[in-house]
Protein backbone atom coordinates (compact mmCIF):
# COMPACT_ATOMS: atom_id res chain seq x y z
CA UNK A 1 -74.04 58.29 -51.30
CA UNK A 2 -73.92 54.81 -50.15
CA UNK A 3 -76.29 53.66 -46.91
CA UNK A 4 -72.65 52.62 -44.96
CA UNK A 5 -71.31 56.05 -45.65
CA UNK A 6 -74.75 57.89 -44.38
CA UNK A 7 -74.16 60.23 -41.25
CA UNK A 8 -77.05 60.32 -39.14
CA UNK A 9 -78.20 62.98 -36.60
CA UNK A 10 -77.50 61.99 -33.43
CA UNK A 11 -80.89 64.21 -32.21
CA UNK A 12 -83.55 62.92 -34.67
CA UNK A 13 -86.43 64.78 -32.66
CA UNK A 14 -89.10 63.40 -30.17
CA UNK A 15 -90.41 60.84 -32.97
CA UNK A 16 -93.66 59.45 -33.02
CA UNK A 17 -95.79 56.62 -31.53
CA UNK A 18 -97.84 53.92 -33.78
CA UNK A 19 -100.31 51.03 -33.58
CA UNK A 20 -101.47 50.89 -36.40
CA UNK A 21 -100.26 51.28 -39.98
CA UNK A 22 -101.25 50.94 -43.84
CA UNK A 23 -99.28 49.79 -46.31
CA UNK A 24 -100.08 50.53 -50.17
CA UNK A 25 -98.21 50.08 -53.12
CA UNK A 26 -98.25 52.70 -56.03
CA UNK A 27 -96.55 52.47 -59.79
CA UNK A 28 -93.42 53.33 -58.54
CA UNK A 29 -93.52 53.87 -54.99
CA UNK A 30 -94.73 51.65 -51.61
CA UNK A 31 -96.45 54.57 -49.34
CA UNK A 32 -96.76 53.39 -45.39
CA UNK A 33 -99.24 55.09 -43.22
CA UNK A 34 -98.49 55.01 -39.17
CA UNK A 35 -101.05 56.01 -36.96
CA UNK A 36 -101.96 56.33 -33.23
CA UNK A 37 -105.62 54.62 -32.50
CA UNK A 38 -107.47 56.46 -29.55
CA UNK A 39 -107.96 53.58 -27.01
CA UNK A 40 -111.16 54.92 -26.04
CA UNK A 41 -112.78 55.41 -29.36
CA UNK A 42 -111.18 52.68 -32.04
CA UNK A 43 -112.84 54.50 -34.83
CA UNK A 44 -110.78 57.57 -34.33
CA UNK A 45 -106.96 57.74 -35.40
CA UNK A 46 -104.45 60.18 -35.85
CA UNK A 47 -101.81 60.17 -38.62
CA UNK A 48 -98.57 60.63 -37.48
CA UNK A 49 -96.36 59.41 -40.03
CA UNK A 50 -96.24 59.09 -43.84
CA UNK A 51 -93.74 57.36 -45.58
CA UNK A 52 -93.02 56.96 -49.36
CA UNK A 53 -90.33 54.52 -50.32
CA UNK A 54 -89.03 52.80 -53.73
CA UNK A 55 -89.88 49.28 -53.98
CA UNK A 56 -86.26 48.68 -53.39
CA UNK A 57 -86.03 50.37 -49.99
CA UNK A 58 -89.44 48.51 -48.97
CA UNK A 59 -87.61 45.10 -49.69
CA UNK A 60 -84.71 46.44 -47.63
CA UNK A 61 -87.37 47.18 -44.92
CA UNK A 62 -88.81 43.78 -44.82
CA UNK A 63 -85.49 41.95 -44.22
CA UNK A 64 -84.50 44.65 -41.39
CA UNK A 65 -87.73 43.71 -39.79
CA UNK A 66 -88.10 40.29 -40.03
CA UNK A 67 -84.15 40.50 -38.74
CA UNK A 68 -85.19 42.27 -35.64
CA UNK A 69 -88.66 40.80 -34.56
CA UNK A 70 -86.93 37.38 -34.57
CA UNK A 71 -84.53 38.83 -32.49
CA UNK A 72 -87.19 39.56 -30.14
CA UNK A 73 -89.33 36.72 -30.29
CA UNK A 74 -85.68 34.78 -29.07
CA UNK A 75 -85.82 36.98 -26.47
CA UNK A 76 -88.72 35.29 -25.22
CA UNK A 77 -91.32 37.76 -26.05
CA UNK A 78 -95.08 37.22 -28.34
């Protein structure tokens, strides 16, 4: 199936919240960690995400983001 012909569900759950993540790269795979840091004790985290992508879909990844933070850095934010 081609990405444009993907149907998403409109309901994709609660989702989770992140400051920190980990990126690492494998033989064949790029694996990203997301995490929630306790504010109160910064040597505590909780995993709430894991995510293992081909290289491919990481490089597709990078452009998306770089495409939206600039959008919100011309927004006038950090």
């Amino acid at each position: 199936m081609e990405p444009d012909e993907a149907i998403l569900d409109p309901d994709p759950g609660p989702g989770s919240w992140s400051n920190w993540s980990r990126v690492a790269l494998g033989h064949e795979e790029v694996t990203i960690d997301f995490a929630a840091v306790d504010p109160f004790d910064e040597t505590r985290a909780q995993t709430v995400a894991r995510i293992v992508i081909p290289p491919g879909a990481g490089f597709e990844l990078r452009d998306a983001l770089i495409s939206a933070l600039e959008g919100y850095t011309e927004r006038g934010r950090p």
